[in-house]
Protein backbone atom coordinates (compact mmCIF):
# COMPACT_ATOMS: atom_id res chain seq x y z
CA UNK A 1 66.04 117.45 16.64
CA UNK A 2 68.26 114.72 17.02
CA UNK A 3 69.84 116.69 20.01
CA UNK A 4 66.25 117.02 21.98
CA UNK A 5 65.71 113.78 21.65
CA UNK A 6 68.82 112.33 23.51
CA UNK A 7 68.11 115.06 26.05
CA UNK A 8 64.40 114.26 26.46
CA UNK A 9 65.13 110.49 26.79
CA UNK A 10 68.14 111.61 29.09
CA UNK A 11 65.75 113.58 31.66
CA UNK A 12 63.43 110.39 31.21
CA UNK A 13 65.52 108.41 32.86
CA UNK A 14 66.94 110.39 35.33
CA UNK A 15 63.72 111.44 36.58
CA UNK A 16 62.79 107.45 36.77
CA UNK A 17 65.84 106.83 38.62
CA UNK A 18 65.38 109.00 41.16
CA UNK A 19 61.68 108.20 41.58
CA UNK A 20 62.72 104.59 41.97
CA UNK A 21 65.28 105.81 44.89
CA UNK A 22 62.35 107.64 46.68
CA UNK A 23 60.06 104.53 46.53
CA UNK A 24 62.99 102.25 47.19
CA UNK A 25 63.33 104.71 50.29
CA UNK A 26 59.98 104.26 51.53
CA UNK A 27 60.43 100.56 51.87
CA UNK A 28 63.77 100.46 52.64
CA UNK A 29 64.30 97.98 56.11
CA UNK A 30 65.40 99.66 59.07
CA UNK A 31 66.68 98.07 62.43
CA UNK A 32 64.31 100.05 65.30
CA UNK A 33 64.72 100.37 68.65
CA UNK A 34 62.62 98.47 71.47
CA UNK A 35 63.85 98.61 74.80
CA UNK A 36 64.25 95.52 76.13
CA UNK A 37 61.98 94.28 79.27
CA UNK A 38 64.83 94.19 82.30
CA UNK A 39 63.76 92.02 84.97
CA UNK A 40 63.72 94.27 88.34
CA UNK A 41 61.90 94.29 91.79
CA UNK A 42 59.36 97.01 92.20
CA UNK A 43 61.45 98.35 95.49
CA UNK A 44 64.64 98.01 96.56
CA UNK A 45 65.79 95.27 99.32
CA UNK A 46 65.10 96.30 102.63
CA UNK A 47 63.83 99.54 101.50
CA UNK A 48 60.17 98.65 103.39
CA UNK A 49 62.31 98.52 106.76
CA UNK A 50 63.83 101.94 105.82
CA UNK A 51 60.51 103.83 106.25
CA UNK A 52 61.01 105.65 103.30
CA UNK A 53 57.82 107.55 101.56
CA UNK A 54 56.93 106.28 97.73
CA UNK A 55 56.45 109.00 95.66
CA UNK A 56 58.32 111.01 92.77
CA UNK A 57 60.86 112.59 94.97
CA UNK A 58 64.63 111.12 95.06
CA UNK A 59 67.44 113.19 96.87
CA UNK A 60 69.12 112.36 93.18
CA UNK A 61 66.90 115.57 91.90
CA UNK A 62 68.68 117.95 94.25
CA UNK A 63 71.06 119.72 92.73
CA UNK A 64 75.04 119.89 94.49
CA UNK A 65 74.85 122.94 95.75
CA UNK A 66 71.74 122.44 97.67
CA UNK A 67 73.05 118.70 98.82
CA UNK A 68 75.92 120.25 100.27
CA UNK A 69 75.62 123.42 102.57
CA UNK A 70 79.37 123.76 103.54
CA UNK A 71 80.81 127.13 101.98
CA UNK A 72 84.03 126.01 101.82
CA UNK A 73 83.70 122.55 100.57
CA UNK A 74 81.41 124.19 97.70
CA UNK A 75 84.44 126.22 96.88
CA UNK A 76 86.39 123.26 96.77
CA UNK A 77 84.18 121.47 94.43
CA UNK A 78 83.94 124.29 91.73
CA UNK A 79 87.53 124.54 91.73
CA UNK A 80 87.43 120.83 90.91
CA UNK A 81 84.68 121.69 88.51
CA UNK A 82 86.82 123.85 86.50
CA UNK A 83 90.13 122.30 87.08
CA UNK A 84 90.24 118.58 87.41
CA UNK A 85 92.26 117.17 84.68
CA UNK A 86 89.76 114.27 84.20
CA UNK A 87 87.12 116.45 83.81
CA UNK A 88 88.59 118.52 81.37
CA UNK A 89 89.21 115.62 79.68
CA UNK A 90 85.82 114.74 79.52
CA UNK A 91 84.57 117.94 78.48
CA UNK A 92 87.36 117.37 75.41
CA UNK A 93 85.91 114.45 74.90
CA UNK A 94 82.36 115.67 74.76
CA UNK A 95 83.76 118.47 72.19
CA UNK A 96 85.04 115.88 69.88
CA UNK A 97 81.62 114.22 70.08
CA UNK A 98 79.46 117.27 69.52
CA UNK A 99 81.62 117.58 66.12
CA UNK A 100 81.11 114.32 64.94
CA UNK A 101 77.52 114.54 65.34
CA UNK A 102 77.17 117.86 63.61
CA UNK A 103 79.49 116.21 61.12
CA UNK A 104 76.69 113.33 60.59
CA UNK A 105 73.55 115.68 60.41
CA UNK A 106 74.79 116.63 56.73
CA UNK A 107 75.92 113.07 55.79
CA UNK A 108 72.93 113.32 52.94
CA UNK A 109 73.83 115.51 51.36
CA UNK A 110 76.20 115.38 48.18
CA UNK A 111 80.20 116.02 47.99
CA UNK A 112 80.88 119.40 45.53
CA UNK A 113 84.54 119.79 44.50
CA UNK A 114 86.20 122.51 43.08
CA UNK A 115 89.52 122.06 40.62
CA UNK A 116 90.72 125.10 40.47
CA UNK A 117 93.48 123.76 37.84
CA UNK A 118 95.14 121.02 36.78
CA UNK A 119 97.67 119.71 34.18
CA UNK A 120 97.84 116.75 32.82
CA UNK A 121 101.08 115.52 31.20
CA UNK A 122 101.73 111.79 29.71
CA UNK A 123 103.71 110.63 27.72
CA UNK A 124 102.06 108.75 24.51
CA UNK A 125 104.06 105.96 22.24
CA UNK A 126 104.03 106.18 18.66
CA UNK A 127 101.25 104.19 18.07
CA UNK A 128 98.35 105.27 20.61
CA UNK A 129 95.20 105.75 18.69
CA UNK A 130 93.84 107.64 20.95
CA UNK A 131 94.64 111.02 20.06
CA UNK A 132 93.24 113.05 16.86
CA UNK A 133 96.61 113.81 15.83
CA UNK A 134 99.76 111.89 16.98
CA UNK A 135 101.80 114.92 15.22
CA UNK A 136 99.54 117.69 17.05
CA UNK A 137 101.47 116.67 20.70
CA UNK A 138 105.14 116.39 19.13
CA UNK A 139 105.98 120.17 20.16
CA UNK A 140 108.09 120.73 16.92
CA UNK A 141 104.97 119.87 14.72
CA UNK A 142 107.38 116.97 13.27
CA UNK A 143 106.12 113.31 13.12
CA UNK A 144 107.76 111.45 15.86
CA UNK A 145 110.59 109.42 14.61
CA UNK A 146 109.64 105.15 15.52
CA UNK A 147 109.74 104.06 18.82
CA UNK A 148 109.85 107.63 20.40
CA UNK A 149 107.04 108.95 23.08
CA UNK A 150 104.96 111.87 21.69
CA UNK A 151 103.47 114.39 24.57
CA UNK A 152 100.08 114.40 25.38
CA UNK A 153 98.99 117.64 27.44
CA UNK A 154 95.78 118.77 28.74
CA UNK A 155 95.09 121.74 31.03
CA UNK A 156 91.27 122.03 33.19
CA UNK A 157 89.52 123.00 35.82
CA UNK A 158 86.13 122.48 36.90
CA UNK A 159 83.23 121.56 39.51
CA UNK A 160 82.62 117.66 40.58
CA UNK A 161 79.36 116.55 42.09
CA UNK A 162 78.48 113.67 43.90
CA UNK A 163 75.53 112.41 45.92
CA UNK A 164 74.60 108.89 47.24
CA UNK A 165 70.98 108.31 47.66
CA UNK A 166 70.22 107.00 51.23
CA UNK A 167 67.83 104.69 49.78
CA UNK A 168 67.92 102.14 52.24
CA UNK A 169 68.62 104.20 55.13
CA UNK A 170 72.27 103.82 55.81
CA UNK A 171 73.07 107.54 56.64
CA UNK A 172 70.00 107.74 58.48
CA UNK A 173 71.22 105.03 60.89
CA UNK A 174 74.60 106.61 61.05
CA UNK A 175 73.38 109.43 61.91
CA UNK A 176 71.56 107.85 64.88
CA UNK A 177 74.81 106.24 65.90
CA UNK A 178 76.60 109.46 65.77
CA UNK A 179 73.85 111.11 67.61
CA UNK A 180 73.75 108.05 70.53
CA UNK A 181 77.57 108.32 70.67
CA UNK A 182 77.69 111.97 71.81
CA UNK A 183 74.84 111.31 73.80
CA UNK A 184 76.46 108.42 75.87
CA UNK A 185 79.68 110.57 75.81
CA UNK A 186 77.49 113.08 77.94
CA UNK A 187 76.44 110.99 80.52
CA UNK A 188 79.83 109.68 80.86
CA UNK A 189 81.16 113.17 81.38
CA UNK A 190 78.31 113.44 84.14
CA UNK A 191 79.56 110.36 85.22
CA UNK A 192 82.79 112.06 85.89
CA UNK A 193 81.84 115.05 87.65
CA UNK A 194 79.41 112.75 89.72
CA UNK A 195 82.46 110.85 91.07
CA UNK A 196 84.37 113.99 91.29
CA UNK A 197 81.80 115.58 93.57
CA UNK A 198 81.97 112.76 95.55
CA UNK A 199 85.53 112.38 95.95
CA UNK A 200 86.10 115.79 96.80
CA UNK A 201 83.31 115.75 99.64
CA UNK A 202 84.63 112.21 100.75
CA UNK A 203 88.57 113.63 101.22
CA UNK A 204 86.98 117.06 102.99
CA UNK A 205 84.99 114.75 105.63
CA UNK A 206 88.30 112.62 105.95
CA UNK A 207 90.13 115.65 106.58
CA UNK A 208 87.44 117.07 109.55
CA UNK A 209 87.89 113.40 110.88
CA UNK A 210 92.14 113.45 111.05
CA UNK A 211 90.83 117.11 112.21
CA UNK A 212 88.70 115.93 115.10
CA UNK A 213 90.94 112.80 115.53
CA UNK A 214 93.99 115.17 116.30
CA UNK A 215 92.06 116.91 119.05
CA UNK A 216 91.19 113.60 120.40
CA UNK A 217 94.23 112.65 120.96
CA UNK A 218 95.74 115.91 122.09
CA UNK A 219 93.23 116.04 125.08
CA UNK A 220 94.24 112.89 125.72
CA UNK A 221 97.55 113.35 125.85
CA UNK A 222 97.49 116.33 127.89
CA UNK A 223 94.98 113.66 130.19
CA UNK A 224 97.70 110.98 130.44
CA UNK A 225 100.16 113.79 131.00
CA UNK A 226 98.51 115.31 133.97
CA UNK A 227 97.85 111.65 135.78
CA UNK A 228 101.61 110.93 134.93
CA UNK A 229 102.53 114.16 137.55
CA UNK A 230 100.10 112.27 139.86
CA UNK A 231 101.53 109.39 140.21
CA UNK A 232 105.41 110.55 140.42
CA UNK A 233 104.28 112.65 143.61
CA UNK A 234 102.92 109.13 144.59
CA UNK A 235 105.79 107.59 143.83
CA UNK A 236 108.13 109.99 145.52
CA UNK A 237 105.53 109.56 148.52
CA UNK A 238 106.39 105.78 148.46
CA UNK A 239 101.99 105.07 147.67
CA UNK A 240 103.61 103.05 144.58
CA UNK A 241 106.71 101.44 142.43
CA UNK A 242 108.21 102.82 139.73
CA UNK A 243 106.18 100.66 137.43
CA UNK A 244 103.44 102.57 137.51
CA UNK A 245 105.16 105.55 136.33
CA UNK A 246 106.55 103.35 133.56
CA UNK A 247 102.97 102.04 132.37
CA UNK A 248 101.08 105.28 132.92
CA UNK A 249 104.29 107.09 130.57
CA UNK A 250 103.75 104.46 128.07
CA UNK A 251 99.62 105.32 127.92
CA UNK A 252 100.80 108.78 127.60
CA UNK A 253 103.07 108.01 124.86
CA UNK A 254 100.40 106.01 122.89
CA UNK A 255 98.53 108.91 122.85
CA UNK A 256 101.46 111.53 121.70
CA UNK A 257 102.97 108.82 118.88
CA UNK A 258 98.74 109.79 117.33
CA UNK A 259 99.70 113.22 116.97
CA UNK A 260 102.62 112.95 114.26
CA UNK A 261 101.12 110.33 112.51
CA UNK A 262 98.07 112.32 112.47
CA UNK A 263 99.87 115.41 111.04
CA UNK A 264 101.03 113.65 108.08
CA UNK A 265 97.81 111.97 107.55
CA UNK A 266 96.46 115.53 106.88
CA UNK A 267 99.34 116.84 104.58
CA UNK A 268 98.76 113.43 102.42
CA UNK A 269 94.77 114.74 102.16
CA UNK A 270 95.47 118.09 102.13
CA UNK A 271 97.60 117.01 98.90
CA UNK A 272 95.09 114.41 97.39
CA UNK A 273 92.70 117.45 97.60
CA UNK A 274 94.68 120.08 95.83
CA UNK A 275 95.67 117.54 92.91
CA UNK A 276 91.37 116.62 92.73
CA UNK A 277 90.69 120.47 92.23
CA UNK A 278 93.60 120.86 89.52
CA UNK A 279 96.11 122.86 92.17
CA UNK A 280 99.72 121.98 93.68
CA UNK A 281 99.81 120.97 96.71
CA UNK A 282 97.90 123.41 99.53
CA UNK A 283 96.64 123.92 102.63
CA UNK A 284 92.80 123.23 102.59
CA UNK A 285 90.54 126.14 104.58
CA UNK A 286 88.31 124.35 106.89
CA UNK A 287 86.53 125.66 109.66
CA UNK A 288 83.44 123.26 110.13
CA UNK A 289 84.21 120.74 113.07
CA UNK A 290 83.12 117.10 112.42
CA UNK A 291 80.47 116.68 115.12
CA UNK A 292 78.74 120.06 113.04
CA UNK A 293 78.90 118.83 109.76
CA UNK A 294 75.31 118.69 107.79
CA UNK A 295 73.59 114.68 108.65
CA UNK A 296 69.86 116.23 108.03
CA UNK A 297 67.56 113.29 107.36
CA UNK A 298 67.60 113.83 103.69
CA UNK A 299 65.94 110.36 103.43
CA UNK A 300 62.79 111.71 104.44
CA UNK A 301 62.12 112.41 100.79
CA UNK A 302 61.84 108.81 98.48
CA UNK A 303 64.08 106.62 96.94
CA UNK A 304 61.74 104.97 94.16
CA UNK A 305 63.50 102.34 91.83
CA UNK A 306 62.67 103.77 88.85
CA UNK A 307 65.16 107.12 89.34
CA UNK A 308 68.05 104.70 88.70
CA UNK A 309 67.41 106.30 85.23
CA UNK A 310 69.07 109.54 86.44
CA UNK A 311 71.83 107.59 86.81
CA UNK A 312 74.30 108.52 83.99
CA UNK A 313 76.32 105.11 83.83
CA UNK A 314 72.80 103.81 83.09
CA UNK A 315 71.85 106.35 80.93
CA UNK A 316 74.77 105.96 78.78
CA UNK A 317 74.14 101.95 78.54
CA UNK A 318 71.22 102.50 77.09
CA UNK A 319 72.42 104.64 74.63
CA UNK A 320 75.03 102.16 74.01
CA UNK A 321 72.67 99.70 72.98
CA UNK A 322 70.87 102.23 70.84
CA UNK A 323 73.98 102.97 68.55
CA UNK A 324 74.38 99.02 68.41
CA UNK A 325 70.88 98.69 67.18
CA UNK A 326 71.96 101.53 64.48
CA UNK A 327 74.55 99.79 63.42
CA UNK A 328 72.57 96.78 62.85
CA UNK A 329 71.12 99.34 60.56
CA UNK A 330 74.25 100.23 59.00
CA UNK A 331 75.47 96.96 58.53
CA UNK A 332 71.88 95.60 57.03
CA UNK A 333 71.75 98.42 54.04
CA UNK A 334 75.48 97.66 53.16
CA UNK A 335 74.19 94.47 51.42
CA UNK A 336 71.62 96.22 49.23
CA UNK A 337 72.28 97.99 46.28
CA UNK A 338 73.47 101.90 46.20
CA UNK A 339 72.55 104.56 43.49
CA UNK A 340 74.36 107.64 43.49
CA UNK A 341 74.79 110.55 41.08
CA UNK A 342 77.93 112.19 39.44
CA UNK A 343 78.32 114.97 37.96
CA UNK A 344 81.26 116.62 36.72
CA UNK A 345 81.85 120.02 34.25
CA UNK A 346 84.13 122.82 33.52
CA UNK A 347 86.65 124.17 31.15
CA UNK A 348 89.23 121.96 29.25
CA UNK A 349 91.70 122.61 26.76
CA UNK A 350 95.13 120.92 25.30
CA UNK A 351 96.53 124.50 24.52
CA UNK A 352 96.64 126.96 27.39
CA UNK A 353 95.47 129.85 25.81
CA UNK A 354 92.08 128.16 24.55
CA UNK A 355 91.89 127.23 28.34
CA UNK A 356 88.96 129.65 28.95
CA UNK A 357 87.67 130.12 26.05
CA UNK A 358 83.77 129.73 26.30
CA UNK A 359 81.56 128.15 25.50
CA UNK A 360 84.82 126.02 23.09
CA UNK A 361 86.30 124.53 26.71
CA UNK A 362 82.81 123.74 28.37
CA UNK A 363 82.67 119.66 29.00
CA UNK A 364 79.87 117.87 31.30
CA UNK A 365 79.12 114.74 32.38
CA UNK A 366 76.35 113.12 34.27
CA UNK A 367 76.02 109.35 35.33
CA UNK A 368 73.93 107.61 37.46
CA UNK A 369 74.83 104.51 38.54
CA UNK A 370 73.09 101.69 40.65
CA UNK A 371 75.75 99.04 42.04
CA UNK A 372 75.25 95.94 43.96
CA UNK A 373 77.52 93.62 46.34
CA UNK A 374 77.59 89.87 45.05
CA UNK A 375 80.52 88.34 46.26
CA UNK A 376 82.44 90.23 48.64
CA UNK A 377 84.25 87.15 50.30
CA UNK A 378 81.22 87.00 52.92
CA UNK A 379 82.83 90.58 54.61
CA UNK A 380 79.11 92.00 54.15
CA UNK A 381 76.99 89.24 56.13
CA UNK A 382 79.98 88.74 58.56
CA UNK A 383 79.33 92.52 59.97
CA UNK A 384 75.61 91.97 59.30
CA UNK A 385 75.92 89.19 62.12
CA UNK A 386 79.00 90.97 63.94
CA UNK A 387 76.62 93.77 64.71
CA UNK A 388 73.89 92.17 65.41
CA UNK A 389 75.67 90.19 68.39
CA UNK A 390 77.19 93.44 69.60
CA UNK A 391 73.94 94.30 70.02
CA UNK A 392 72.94 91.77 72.41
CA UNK A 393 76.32 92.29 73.87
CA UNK A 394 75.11 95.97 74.70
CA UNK A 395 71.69 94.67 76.02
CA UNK A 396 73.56 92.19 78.09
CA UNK A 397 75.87 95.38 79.33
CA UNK A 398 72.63 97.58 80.09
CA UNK A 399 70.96 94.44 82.50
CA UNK A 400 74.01 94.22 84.30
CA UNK A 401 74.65 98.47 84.78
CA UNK A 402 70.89 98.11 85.74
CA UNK A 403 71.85 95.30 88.41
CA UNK A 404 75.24 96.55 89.68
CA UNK A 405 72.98 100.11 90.41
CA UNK A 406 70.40 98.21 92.23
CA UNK A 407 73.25 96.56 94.27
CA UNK A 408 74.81 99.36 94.76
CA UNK A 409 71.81 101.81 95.70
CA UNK A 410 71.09 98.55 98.43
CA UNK A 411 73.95 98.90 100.18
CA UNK A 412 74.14 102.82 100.26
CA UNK A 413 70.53 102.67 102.14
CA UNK A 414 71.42 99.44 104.32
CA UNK A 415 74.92 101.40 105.08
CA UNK A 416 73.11 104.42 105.78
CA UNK A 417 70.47 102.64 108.51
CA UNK A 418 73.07 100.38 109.90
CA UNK A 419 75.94 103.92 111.03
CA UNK A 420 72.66 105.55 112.97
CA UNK A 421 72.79 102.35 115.21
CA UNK A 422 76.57 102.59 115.36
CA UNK A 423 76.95 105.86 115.99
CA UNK A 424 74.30 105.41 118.99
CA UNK A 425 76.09 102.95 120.52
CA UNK A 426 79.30 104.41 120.13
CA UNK A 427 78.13 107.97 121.78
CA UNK A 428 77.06 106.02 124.38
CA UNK A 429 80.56 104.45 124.56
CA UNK A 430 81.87 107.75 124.91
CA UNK A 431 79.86 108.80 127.57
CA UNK A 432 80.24 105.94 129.86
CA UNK A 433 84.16 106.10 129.30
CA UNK A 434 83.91 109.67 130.04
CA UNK A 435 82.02 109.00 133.42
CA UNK A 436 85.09 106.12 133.97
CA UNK A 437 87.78 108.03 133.44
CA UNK A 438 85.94 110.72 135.86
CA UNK A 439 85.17 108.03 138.38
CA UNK A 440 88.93 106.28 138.44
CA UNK A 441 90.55 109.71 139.26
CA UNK A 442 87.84 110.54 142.30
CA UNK A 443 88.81 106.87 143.10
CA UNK A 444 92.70 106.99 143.02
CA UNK A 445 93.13 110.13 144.66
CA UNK A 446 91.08 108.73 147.42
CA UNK A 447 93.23 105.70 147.50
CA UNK A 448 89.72 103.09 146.37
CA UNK A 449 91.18 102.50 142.90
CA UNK A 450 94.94 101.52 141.50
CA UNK A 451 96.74 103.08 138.67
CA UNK A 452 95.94 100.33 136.65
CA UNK A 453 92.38 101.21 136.83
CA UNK A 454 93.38 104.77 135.99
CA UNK A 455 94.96 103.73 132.70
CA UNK A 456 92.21 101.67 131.43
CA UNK A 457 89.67 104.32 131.92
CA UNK A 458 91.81 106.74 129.69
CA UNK A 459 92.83 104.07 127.43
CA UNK A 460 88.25 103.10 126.74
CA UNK A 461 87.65 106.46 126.69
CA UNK A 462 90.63 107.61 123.82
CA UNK A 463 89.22 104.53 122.17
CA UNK A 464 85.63 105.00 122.22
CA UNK A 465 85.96 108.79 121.39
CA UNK A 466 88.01 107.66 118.15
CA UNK A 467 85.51 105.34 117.20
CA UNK A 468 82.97 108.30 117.75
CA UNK A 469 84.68 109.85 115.17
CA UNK A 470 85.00 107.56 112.55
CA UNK A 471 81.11 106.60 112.75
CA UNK A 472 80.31 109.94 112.25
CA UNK A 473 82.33 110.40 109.29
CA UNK A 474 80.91 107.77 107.82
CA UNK A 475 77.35 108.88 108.09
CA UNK A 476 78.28 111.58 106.35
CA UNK A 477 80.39 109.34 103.29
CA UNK A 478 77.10 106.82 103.24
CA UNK A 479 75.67 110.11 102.58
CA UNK A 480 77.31 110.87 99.60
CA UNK A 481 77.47 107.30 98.53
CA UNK A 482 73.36 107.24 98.54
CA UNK A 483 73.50 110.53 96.80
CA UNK A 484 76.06 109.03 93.74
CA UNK A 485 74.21 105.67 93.38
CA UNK A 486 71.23 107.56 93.08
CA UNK A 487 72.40 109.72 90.24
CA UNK A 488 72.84 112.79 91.93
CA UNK A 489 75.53 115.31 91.41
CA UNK A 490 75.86 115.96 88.17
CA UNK A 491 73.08 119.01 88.24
């Protein structure tokens, strides 16, 4: 009777203990979310001068493949996709993440451990009063002479249970932390392939520049070459000095000194690309010329302000700020008390033979226990406040990602405008230097116009057809750097 009793009083209390966690639970403070208010403009700078539509289309919400229409710089980019050693890193990194969250989703529940057997062995003075028998553990059955250590023994195995109730929400929040950490670690992996997108694209548009560069000045050269002959028949026909064959050689030679230096310039990118796509050192197919490459007016489509979300350096940020917040969380329910439960049972025995026998070697043992920090040398309410300024360290982080985007999305679509004009007046650079070059020949072979005049047309139009060049690759990088800003490339 006696027996019920204890265990009647016993399921009493647990029972009221863990009604008291549930309830405890239901009131238990927790640090939520709120994003904070940034302060942004409704559009960005300039963007009214742009004519650029306002609706809830952004060239950040095309996917890579349809961005880019160039077969073989697609090819280039999936190698990269699949072999770029910082992207495999960051898939890696991603991988440890996803385990760490699955890890937290079953931070509730309780720790089981199984002792499959143990032994334990100590050595007992003379006069312990702890065991039944100080005689049972001397091996000989003889009383153990003074001073001497008798043996105490004990052989078991059994199950161990443990469970903390999250009473005040502290898993909860790590779990939110855990979940916000491989959550920022995916953006930043699309942050990665985002820039690796757009340095592969960038280094195949430098290489159809060098490309269309090397042509330039090959034409050129074979130019300067053809109006050197001219003037050494003139010279051997007395019509000029010698110094015109030394100053139309030199123009020539300007021209020819391009071509090596361009030929290593394309090995170096040819080799910058093969290390970006995870390869040794290759020639890169090509057969797109520069003046073909894609420039359609993607910017008939909107660039609203608010698709700097898609961006995944702002993305991540934000969830930055959200595992801060949790670990406000963490930190607040490490100063209220914890209740947990243990419970322990098996088989134990002092001889081995009685080792299993049951029910003789059953033992158990529950205890519930409710502990609470007092003075823990102010550690506690140091991380309380510790977190809660990393917190507004994070929010701080978030307002400037938000800015730096802005800035950067600014510049892309200023950059963007600004290389149309250039590229206007540079074609129309060309063509004038073109018509010069055409008109100085006419003129020196009629005798109107000197060799000097000769040169400097060649010399304008190598110049202007360079510049050409240049402006037109870098249509096609502002491109790509509207395209990243925006967010794009990681689809």
């Amino acid at each position: 009777m006696m027996n019920s009793s204890k265990r009647i009083a016993t399921y009493t209390i647990f029972t009221i203990f863990i009604a008291s966690a549930l309830v405890l639970n239901s009131c238990a403070p927790q640090s939520k979310y709120k994003a904070p208010n940034l302060d942004v403009p409704d559009h960005f700078r300039g963007q009214d001068t742009l004519n650029i539509a306002q609706d809830s289309t952004t060239i950040a919400d095309i996917p890579w493949r349809e961005f880019f229409e160039d077969e073989q710089l697609i090819d280039l980019i999936d190698k990269g996709l699949a072999h770029n050693f910082d992207m495999l890193t960051a898939i890696k990194n991603l991988d440890i993440a996803n385990q760490r969250a699955k890890q937290a989703k079953v931070e509730w529940l309780p720790s089981l451990d199984l002792a499959l057997g143990s032994v334990n062995y100590q050595f007992r003075s003379k006069n312990y009063y702890g065991s039944p028998s100080s005689s049972y553990y001397n091996h000989k059955g003889e009383e153990a002479p003074e001073n001497m250590f008798v043996n105490s023994v004990q052989y078991g195995s059994g199950l161990s249970f443990s469970w903390e109730l999250d009473i005040w929400g502290k898993i909860k929040s790590k779990n939110k932390v855990a979940l916000a950490d491989y959550l920022k670690t995916a953006e930043a992996t699309k942050a990665v392939q985002t820039r690796l997108i757009a340095s592969i694209a960038e280094g195949y548009y430098n290489l159809l520049l060098l490309d269309a560069q090397m042509e330039v000045a090959q034409t050129n050269y074979d130019l300067t070459k053809n109006t050197l002959k001219i003037v050494e028949l003139q010279r051997d026909a007395g019509q000029i000095t010698s110094l015109a064959i030394q100053q139309t050689k030199n123009q020539m030679l300007v021209a020819k000194a391009l071509i090596p230096s361009l030929k290593q310039q394309i090995a170096n990118q040819e080799n910058a690309l093969s290390l970006l796509t995870g390869q040794l050192p290759t020639d890169i197919q090509r057969e797109t010329k520069l003046a073909e490459a894609n420039t359609n007016e993607i910017l008939a489509t909107s660039v609203p302000l608010h698709m700097l979300s898609m961006r995944p350096d702002v993305k991540s940020a934000e969830l930055n700020l959200q595992a801060k917040n949790a670990l406000v969380g963490v930190a607040q329910a490490s100063r209220y008390p914890s209740l947990s439960i243990d419970l322990t049972g098996g088989l134990n025995s002092v001889l081995t033979r009685n080792w299993f026998d049951i029910p003789g070697s059953l033992f158990g043992g529950i205890i519930a226990k409710a502990t609470n920090p007092i003075f823990n040398k102010r550690k506690l309410k140091t991380n309380f406040e510790v977190a809660k300024i990393d917190r507004e360290k994070a929010e701080i982080d978030l307002q400037r990602t938000v800015y730096t985007a802005i800035t950067e999305v600014t510049d892309a679509l200023m950059n963007l405008k600004t290389v149309d004009e250039q590229i206007e007046i540079a074609a129309e650079q060309v063509t004038t230097s073109r018509l010069g070059v055409k008109q100085s020949n006419l003129l020196f072979n009629s005798g109107y116009a000197t060799y000097i005049e000769v040169i400097n047309a060649q010399k304008n139009l190598l110049d202007s057809e360079l510049n050409l060049n240049k402006f037109r690759q870098a249509k096609l990088i502002s491109r790509i750097n509207l395209y990243k800003t925006l967010g794009g490339g990681w689809k």
